[in-house]
C-alpha atoms as a PDB file:
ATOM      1  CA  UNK A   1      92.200 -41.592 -46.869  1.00  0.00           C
ATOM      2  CA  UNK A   2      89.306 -39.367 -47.961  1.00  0.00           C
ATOM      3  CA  UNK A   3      86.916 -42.403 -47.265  1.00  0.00           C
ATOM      4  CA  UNK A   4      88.426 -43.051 -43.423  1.00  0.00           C
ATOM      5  CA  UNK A   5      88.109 -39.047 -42.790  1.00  0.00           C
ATOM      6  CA  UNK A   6      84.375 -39.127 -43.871  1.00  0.00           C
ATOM      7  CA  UNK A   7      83.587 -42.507 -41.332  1.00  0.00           C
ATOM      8  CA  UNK A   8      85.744 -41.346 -38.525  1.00  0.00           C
ATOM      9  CA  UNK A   9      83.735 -38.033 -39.246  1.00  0.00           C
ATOM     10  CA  UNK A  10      80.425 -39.843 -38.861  1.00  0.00           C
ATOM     11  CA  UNK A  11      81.236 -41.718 -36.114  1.00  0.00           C
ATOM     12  CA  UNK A  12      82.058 -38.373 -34.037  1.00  0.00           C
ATOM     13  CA  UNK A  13      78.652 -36.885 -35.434  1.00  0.00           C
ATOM     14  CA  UNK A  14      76.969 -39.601 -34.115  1.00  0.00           C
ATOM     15  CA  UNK A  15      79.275 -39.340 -30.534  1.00  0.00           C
ATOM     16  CA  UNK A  16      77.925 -35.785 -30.596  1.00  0.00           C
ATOM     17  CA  UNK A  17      74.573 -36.287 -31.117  1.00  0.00           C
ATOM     18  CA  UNK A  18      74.274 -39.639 -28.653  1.00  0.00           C
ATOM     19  CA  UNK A  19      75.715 -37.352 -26.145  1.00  0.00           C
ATOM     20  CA  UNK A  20      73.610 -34.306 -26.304  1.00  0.00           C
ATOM     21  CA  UNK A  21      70.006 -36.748 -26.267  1.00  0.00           C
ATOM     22  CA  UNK A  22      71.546 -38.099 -23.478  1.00  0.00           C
ATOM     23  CA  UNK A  23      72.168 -35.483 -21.741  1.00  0.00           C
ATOM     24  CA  UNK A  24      68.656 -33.838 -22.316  1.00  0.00           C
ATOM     25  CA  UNK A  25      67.387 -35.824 -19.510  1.00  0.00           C
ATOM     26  CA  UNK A  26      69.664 -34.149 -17.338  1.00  0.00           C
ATOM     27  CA  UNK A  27      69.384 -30.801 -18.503  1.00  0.00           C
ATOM     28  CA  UNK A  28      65.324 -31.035 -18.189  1.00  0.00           C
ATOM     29  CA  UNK A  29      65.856 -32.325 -14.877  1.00  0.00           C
ATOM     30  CA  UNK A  30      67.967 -28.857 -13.609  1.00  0.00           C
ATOM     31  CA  UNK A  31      65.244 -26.856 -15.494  1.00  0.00           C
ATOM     32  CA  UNK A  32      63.210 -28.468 -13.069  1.00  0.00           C
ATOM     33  CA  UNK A  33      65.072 -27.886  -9.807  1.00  0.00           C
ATOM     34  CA  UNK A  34      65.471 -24.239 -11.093  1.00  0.00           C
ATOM     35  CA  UNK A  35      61.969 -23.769 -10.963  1.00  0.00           C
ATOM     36  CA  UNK A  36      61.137 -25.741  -8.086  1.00  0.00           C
ATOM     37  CA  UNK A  37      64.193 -23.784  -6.409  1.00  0.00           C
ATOM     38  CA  UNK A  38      62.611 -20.580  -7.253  1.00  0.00           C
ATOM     39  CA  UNK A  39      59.360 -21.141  -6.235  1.00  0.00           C
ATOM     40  CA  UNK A  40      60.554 -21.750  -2.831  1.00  0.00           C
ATOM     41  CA  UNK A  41      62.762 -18.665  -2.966  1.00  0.00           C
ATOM     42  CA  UNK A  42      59.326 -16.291  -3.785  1.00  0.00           C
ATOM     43  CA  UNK A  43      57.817 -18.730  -0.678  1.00  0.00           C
ATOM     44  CA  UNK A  44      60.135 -17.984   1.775  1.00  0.00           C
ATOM     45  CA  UNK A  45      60.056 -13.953   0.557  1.00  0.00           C
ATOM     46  CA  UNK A  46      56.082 -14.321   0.937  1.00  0.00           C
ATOM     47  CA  UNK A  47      56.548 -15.211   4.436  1.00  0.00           C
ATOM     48  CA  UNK A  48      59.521 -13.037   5.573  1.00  0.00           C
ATOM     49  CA  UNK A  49      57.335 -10.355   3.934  1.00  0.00           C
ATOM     50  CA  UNK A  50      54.057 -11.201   6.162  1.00  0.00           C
ATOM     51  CA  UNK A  51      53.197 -10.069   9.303  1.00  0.00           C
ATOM     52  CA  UNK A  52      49.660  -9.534  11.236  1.00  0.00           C
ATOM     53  CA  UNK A  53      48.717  -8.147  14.584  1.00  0.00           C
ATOM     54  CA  UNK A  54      45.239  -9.017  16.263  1.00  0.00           C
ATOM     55  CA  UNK A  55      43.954  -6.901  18.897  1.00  0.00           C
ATOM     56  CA  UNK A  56      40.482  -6.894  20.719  1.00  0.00           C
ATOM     57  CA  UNK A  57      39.916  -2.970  21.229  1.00  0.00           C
ATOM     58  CA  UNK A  58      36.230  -3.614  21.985  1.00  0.00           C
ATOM     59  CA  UNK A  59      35.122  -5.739  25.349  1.00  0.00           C
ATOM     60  CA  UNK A  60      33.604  -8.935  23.468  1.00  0.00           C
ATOM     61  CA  UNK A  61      30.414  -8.836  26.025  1.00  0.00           C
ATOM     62  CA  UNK A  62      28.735 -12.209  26.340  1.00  0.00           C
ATOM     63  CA  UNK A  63      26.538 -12.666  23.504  1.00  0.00           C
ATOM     64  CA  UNK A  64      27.569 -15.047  20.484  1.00  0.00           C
ATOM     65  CA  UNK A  65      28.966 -11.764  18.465  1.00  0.00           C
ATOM     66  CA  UNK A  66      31.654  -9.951  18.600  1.00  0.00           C
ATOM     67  CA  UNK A  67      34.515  -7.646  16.790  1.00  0.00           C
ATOM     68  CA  UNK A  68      38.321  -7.890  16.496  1.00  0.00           C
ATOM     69  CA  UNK A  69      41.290  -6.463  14.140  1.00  0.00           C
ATOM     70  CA  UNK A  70      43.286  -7.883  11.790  1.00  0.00           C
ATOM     71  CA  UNK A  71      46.395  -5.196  11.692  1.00  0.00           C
ATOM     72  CA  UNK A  72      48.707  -5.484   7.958  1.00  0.00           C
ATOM     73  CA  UNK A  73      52.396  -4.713  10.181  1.00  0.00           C
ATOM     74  CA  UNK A  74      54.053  -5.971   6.968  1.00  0.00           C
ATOM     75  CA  UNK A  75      55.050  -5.447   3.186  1.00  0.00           C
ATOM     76  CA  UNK A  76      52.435  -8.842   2.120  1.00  0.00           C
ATOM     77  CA  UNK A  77      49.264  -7.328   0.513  1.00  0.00           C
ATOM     78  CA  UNK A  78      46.736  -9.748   1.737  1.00  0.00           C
ATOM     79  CA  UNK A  79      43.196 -10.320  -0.409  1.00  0.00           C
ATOM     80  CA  UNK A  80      42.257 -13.652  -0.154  1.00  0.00           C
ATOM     81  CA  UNK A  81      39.714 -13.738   3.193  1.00  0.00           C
ATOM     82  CA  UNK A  82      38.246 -16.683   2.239  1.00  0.00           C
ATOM     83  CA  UNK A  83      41.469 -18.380   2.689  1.00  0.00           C
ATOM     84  CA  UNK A  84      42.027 -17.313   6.399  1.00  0.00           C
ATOM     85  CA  UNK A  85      41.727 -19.219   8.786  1.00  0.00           C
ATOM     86  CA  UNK A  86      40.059 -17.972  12.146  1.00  0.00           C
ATOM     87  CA  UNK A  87      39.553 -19.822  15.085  1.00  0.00           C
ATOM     88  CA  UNK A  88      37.678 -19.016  18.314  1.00  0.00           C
ATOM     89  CA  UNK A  89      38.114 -20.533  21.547  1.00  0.00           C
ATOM     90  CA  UNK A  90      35.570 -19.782  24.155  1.00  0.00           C
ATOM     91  CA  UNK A  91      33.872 -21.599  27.006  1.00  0.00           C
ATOM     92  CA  UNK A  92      29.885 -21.437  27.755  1.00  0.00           C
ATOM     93  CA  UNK A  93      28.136 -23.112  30.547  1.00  0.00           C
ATOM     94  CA  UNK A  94      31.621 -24.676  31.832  1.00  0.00           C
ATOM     95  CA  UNK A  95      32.226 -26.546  28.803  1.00  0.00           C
ATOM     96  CA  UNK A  96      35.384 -25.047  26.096  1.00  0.00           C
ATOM     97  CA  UNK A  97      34.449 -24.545  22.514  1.00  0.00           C
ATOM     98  CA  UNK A  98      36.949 -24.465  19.490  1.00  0.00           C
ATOM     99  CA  UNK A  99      35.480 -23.047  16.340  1.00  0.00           C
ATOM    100  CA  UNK A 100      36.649 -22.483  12.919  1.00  0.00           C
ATOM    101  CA  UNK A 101      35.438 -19.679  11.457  1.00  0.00           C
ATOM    102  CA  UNK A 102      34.166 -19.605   7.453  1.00  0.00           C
ATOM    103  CA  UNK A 103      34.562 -16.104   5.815  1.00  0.00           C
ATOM    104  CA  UNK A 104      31.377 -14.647   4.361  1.00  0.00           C
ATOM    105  CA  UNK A 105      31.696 -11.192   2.055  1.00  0.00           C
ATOM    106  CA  UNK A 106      28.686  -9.542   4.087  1.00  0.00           C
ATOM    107  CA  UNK A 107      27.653  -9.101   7.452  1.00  0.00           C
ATOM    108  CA  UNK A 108      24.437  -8.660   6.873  1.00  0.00           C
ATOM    109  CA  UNK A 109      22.554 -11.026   8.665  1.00  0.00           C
ATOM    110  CA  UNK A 110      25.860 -12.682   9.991  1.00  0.00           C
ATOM    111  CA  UNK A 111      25.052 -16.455  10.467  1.00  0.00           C
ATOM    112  CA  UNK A 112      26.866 -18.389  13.168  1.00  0.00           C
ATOM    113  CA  UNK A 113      30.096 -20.308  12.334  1.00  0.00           C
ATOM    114  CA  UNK A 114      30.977 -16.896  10.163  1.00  0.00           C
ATOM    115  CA  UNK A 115      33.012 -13.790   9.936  1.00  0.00           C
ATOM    116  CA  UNK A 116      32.964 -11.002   7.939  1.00  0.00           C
ATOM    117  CA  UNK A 117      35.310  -7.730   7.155  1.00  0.00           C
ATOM    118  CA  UNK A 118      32.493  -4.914   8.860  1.00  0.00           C
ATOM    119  CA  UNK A 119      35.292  -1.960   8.762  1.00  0.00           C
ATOM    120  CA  UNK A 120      38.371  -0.922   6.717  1.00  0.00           C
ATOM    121  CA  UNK A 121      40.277   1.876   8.310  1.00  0.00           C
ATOM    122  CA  UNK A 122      43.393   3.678   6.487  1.00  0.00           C
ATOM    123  CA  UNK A 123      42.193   1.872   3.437  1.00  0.00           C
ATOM    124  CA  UNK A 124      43.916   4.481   0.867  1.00  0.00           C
ATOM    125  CA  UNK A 125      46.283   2.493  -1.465  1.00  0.00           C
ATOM    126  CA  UNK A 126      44.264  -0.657  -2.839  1.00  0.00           C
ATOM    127  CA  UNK A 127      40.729  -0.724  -2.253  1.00  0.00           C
ATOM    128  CA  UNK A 128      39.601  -3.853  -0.515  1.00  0.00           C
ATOM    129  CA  UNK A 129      43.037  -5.155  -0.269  1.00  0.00           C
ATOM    130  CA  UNK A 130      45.134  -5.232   3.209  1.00  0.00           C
ATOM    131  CA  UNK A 131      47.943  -3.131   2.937  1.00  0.00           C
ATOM    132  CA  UNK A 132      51.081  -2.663   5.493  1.00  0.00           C
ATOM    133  CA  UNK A 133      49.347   0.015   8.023  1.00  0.00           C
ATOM    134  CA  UNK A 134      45.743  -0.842   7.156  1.00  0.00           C
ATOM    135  CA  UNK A 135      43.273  -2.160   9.765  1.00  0.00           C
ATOM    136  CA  UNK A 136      40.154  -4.483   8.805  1.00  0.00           C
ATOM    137  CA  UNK A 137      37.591  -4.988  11.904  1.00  0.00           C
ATOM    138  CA  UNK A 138      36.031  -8.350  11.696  1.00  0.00           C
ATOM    139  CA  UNK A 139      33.212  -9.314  12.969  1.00  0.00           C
ATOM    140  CA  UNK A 140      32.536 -12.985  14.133  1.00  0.00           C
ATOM    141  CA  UNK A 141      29.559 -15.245  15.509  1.00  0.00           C
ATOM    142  CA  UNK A 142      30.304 -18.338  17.435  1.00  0.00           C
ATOM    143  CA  UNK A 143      27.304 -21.039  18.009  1.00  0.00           C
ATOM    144  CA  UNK A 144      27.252 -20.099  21.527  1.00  0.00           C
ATOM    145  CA  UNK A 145      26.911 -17.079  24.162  1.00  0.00           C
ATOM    146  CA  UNK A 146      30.353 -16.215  25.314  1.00  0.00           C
ATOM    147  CA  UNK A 147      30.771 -17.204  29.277  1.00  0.00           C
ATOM    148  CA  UNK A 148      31.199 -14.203  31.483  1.00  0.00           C
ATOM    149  CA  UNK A 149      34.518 -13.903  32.747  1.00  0.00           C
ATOM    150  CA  UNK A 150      36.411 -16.236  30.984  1.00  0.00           C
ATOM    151  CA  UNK A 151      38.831 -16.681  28.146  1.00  0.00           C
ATOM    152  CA  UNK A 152      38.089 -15.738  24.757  1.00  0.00           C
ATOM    153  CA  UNK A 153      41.668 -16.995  22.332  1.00  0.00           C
ATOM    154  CA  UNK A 154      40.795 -15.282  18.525  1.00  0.00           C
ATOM    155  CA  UNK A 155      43.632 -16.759  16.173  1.00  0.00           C
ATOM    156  CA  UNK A 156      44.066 -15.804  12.824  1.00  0.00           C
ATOM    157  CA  UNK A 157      46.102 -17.573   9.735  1.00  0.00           C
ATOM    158  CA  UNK A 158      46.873 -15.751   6.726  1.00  0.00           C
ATOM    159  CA  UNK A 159      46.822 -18.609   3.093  1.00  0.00           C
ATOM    160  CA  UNK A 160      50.801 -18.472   3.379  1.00  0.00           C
ATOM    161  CA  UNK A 161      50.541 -19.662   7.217  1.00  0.00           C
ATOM    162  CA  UNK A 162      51.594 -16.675   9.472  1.00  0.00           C
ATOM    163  CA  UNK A 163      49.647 -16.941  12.527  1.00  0.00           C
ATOM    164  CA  UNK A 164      48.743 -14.461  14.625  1.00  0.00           C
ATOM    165  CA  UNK A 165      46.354 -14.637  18.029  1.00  0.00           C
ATOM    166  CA  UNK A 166      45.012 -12.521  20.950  1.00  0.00           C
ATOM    167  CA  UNK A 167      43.636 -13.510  24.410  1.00  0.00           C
ATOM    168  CA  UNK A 168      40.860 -11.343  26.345  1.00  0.00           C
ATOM    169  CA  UNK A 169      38.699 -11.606  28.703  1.00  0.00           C
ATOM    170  CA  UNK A 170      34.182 -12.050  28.304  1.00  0.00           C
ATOM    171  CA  UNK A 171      33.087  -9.764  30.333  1.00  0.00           C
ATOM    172  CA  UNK A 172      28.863  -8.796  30.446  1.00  0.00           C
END
């Protein structure tokens, strides 16, 4: 008897232990969707938290250079410029241009194919950082001189992907 307690006693230990390396596969795999679940929670909270105006407060005029504003209407702190993606659509001599904009950290000596932050206003909170109710004023130079009386379209992603744009009018 004592010798059919002790085998019926390994063969459960071993049930037990098959059983749980089994089912270590599985368990990795939820740690996995866990993650993978909560990564697209923070995502989605990004992006509900996100929210940009652009305005054109300035007529553009009809050189290559001009200003707009990038308005924070949102909780998102945003920092990373060179991960924004601006695009200008103009038209010169008849023909329409599409541009994307690279970001540059100075506008000194602003090269075309470039913007730059020239302006923070309300900047109180986080230096250098966009906060809900701060203002940045960019300023941008397209390859060509902007056509007078025709449509100027500024549109501006932030790195999570909420798009904002603005629509004015070149005038000399």
């Amino acid at each position: 008897m004592g010798l059919s307690n002790a085998i019926s006693g390994g063969i459960i230990l071993f049930g037990i232990t098959y059983v749980i390396f089994t089912f270590s596969g599985i368990t990795d795999s939820a740690a996995s969707f866990s993650y993978v679940s909560s990564q697209t929670t923070d995502w989605e909270s990004k992006l509900l938290k996100t929210s940009i105006d652009v305005t054109i407060s300035t007529a553009t005029g009809t050189t290559s250079t001009f200003d707009f504003e990038i308005i924070n209407t949102n909780l998102e702190k945003l920092w990373e410029f060179d991960k924004f993606d601006v695009i200008i659509t103009y038209d010169h001599d008849g023909t329409t241009y599409t541009e994307t904009m690279t970001y540059v950290s100075t506008c000194t000596g602003l090269s075309t194919g470039k913007w730059c932050i020239k302006t923070w206003t309300n900047d109180v909170i986080d230096p250098e950082i966009l906060n809900r109710g701060e203002t940045i004023t960019v300023d941008v130079k397209v390859n060509n001189s902007l056509e007078n009386n025709r449509d100027v379209i500024v549109v501006v992603s932030t790195p999570n992907g909420v798009v904002a744009s603005v629509t004015t009018v070149a005038v000399a």
